[in-house]
C-alpha atoms as a PDB file:
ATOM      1  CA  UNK A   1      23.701 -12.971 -15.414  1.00  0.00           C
ATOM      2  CA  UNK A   2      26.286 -12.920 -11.987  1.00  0.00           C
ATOM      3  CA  UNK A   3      27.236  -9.666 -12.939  1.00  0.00           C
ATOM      4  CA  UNK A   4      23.213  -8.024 -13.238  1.00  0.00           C
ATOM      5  CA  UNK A   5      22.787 -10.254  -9.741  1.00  0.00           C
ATOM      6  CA  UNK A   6      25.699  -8.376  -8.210  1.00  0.00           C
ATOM      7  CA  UNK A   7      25.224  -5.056  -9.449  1.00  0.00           C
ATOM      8  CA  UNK A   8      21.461  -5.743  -7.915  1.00  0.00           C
ATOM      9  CA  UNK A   9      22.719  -6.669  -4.863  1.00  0.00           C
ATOM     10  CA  UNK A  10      25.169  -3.577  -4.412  1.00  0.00           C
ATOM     11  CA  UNK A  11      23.275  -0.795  -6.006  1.00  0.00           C
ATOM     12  CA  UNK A  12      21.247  -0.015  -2.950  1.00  0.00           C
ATOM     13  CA  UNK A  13      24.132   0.010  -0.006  1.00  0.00           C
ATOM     14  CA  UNK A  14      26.830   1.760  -2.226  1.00  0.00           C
ATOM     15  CA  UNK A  15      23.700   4.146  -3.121  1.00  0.00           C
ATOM     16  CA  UNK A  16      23.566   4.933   0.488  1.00  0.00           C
ATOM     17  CA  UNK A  17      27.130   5.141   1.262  1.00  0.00           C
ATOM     18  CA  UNK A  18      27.604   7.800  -1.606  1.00  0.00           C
ATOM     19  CA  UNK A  19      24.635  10.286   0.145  1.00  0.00           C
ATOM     20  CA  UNK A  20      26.297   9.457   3.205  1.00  0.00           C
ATOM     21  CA  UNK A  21      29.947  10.644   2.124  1.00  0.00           C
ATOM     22  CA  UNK A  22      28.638  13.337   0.202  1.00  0.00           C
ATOM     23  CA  UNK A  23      26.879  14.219   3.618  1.00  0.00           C
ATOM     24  CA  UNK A  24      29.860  14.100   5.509  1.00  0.00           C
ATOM     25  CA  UNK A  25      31.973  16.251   3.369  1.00  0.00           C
ATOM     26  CA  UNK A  26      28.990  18.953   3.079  1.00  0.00           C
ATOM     27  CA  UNK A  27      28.697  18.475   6.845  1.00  0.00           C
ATOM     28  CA  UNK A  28      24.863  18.105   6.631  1.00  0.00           C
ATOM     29  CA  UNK A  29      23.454  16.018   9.491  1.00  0.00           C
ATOM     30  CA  UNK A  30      22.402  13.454   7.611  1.00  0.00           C
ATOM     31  CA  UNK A  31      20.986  11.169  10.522  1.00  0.00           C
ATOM     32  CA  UNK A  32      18.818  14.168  11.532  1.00  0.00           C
ATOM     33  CA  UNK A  33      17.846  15.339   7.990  1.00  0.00           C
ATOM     34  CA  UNK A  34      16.876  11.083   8.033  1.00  0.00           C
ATOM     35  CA  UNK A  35      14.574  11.283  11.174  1.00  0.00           C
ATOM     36  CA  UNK A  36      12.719  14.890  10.256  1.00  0.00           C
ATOM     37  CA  UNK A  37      12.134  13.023   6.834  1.00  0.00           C
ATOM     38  CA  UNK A  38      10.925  10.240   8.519  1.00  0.00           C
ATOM     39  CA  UNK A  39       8.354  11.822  11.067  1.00  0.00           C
ATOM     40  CA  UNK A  40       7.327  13.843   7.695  1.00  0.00           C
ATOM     41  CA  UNK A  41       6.579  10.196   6.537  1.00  0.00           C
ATOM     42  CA  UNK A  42       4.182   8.927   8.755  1.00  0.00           C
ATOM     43  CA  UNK A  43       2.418  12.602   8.798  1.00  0.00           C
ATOM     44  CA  UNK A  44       1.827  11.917   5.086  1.00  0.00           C
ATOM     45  CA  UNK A  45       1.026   7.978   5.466  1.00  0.00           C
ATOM     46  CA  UNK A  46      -1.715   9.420   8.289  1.00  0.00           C
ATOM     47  CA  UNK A  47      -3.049  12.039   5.663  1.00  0.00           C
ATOM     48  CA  UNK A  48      -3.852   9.989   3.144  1.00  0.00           C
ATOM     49  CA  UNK A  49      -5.456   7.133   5.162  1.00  0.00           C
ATOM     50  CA  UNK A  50      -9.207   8.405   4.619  1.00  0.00           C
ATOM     51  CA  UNK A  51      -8.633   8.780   1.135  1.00  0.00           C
ATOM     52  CA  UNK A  52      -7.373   4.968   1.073  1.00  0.00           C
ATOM     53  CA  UNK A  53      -9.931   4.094   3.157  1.00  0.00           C
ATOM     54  CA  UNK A  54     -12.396   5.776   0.637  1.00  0.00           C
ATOM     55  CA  UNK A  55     -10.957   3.576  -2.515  1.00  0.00           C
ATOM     56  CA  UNK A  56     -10.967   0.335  -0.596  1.00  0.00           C
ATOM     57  CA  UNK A  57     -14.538   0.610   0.392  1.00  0.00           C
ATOM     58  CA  UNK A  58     -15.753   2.081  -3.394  1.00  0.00           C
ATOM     59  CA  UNK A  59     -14.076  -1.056  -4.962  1.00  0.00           C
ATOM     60  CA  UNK A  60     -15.481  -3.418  -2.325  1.00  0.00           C
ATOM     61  CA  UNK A  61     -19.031  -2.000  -2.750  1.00  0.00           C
ATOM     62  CA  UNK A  62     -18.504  -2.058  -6.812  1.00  0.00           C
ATOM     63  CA  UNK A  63     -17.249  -5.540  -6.685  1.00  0.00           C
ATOM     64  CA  UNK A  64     -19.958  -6.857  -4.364  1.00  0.00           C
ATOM     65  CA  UNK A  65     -22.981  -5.445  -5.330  1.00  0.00           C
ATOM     66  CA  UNK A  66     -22.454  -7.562  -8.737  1.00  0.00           C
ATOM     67  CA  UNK A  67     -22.323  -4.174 -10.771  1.00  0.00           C
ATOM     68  CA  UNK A  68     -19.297  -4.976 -12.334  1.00  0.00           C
ATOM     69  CA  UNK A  69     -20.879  -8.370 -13.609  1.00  0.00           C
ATOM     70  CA  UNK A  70     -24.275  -7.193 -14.712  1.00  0.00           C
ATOM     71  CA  UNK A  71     -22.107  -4.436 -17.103  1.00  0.00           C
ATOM     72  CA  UNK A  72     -20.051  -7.092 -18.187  1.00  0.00           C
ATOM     73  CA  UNK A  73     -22.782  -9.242 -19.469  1.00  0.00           C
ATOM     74  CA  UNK A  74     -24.641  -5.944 -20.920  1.00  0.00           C
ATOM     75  CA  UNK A  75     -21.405  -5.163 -22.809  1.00  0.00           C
ATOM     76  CA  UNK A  76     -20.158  -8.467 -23.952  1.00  0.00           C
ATOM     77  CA  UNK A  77     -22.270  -8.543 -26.829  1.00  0.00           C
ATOM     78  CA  UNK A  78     -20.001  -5.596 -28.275  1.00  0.00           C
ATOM     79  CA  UNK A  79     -16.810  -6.886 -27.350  1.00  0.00           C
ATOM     80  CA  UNK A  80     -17.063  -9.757 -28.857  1.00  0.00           C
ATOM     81  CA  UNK A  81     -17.790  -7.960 -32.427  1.00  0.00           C
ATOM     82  CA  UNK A  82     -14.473  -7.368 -32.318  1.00  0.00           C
ATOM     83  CA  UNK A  83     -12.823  -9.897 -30.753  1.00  0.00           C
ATOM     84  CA  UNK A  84     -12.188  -8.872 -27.663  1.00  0.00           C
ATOM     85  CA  UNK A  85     -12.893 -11.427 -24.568  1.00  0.00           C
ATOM     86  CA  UNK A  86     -15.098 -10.072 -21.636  1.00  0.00           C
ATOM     87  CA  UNK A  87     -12.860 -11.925 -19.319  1.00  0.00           C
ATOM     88  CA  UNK A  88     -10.811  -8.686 -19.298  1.00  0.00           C
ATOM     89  CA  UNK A  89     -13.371  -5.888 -19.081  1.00  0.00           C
ATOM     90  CA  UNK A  90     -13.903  -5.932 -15.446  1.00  0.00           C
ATOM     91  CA  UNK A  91      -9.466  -5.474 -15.161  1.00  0.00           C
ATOM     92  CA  UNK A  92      -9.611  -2.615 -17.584  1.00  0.00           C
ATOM     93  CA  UNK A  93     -12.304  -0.998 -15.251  1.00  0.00           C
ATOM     94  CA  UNK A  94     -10.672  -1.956 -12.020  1.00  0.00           C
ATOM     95  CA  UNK A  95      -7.222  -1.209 -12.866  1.00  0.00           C
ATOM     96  CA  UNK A  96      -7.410   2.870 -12.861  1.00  0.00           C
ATOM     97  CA  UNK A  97      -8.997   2.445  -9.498  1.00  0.00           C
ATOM     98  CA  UNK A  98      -6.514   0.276  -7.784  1.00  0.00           C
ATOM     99  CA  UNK A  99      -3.514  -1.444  -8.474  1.00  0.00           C
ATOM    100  CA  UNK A 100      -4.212  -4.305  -5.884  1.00  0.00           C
ATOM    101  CA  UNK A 101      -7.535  -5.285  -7.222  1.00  0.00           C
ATOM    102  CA  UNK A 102      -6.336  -5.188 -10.629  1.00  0.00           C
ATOM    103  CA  UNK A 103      -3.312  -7.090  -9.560  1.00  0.00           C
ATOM    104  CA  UNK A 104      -5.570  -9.520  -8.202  1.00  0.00           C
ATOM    105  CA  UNK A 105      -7.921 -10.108 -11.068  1.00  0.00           C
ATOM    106  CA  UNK A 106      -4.740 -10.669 -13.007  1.00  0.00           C
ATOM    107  CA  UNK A 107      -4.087 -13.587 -10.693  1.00  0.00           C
ATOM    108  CA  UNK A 108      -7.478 -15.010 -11.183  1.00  0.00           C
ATOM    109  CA  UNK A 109      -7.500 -14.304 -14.862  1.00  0.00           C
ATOM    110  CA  UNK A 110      -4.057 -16.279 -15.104  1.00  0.00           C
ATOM    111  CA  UNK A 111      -4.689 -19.542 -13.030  1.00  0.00           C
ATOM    112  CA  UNK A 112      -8.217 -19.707 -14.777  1.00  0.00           C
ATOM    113  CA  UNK A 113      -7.196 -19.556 -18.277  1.00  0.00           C
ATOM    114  CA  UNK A 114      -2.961 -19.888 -18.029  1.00  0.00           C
ATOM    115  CA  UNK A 115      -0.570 -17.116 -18.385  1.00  0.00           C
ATOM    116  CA  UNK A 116       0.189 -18.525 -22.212  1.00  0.00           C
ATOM    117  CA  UNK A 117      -3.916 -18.103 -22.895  1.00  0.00           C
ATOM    118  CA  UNK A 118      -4.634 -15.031 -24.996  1.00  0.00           C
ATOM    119  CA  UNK A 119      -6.652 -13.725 -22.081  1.00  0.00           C
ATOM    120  CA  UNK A 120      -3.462 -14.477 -20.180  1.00  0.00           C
ATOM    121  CA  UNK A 121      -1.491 -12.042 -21.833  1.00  0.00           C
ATOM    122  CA  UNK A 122      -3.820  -9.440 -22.560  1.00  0.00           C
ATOM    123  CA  UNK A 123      -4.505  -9.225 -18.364  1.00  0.00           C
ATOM    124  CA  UNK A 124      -0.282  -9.211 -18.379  1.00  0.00           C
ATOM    125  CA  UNK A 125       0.441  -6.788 -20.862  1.00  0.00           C
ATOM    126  CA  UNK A 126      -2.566  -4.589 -19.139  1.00  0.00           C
ATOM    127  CA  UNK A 127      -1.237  -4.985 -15.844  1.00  0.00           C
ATOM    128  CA  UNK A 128       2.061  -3.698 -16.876  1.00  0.00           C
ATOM    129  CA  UNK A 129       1.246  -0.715 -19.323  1.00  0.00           C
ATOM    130  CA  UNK A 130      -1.810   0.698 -17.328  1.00  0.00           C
ATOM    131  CA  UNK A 131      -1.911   2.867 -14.242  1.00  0.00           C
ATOM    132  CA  UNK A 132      -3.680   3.968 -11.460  1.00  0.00           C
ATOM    133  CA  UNK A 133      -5.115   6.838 -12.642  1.00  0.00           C
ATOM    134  CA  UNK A 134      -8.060   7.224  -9.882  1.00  0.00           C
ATOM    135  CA  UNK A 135      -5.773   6.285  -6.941  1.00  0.00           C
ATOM    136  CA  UNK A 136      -2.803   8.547  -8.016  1.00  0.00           C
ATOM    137  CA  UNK A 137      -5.290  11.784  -8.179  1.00  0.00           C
ATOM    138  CA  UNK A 138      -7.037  10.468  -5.054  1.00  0.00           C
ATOM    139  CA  UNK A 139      -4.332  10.308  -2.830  1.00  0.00           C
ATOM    140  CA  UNK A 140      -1.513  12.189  -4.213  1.00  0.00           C
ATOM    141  CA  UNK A 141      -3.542  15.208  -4.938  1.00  0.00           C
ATOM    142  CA  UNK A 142      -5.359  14.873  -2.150  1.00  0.00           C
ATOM    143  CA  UNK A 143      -2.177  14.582   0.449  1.00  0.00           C
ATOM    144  CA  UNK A 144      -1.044  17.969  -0.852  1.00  0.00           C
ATOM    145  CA  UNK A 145      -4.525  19.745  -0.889  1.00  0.00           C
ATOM    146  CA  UNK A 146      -5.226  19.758  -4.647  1.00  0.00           C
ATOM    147  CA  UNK A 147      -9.027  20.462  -5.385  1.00  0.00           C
ATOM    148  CA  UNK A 148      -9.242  21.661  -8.889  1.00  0.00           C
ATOM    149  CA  UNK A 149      -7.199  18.732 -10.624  1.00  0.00           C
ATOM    150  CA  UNK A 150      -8.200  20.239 -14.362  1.00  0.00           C
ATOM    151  CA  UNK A 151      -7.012  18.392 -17.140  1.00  0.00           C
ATOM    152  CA  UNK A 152      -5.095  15.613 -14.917  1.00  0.00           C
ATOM    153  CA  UNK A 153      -8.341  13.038 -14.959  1.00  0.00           C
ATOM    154  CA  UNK A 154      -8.940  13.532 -18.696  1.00  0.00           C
ATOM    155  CA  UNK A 155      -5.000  12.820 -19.836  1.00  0.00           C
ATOM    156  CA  UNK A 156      -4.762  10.294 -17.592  1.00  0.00           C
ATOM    157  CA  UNK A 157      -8.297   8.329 -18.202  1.00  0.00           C
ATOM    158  CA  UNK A 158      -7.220   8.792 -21.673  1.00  0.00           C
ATOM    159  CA  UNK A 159      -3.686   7.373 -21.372  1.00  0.00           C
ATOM    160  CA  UNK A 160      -5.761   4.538 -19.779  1.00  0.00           C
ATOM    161  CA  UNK A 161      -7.664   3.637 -22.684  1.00  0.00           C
ATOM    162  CA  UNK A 162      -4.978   4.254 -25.120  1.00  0.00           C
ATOM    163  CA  UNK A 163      -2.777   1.759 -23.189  1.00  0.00           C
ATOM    164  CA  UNK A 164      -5.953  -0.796 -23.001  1.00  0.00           C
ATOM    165  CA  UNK A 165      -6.719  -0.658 -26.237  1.00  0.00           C
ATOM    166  CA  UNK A 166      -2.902  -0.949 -27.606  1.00  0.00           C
ATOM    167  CA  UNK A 167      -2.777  -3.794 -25.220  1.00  0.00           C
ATOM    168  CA  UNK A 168      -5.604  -5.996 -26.883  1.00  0.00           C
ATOM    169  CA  UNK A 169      -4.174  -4.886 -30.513  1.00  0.00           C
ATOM    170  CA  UNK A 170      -0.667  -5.583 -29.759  1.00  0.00           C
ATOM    171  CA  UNK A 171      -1.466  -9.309 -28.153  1.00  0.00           C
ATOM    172  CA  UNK A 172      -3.676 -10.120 -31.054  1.00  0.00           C
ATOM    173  CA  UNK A 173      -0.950  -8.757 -33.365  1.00  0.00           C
ATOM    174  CA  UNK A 174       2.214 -10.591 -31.850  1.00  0.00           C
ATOM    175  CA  UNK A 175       0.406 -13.632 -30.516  1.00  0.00           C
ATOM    176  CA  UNK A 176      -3.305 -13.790 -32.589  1.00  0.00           C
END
């Protein structure tokens, strides 16, 4: 375990000092290569700022307006044919959106019912096997002027739902 701590600790600075002495014996101005990447950096961060702005205020209205509850309780009936708890819908919604709402409905949905609870782990093994579909396509596309994204929403939304659905069959699988 000292040796993974270590290697953890050093990765990073002897990371660095490799570009660096590979920069040196290219002679490439690494400190100015640094700063134009860095001003390119905060021109990005300020380009994608509305669309940020746009998902933060789409998942406050959605969470406020009590949509996400009144499809909960419309849907529950189904889930719970097959055994699924309802707990969890509103994170399998949320989560292509944005990782910091999901992240946070993982939070509640662990101090409410434990992380050892089988709602517990399903919100876990979500968390961790899902992405953020919506936000990626949103931003990233966006920051480099993508309109048409094609088939990019589709495979992703899909690889969403895969991953949710393998998540609830795996936890009732390895835990019941």
């Amino acid at each position: 375990m000292e040796i993974i701590t270590s290697i953890s600790i050093w990765i990073i600075p002897c990371f660095i000092l490799v570009i660096l002495l590979m920069a040196a014996v290219r002679k490439i101005p690494a400190y100015d290569l640094f700063v134009e990447g860095g001003k390119e950096g905060v021109k990005t961060a300020f380009s994608l700022l509305p669309f940020l702005v746009g998902m933060i205020v789409a998942i406050s209205i959605l969470r406020s307006s009590g949509a996400m509850e009144a499809f909960v309780q419309l849907i529950s009936p189904i889930l719970s044919i097959f055994g699924i708890p309802s707990e969890v819908l509103p994170l399998a919604l949320i989560r292509p959106i944005s990782g910091t709402a999901a992240l946070g409905m993982t939070t509640e949905l662990i101090s409410t019912y434990g992380p050892d609870s089988f709602i517990g782990r399903i919100a876990s093994v979500m968390q961790g096997s899902t992405d953020t579909t919506l936000y990626i396509i949103t931003v990233y596309f966006g920051a480099v002027g993508i309109k048409k994204i094609r088939y990019a929403l589709k495979v992703g939304l899909l690889a969403d739902l895969i991953a949710i659905l393998s998540t609830i069959v795996l936890v009732k699988i390895m835990f019941g």
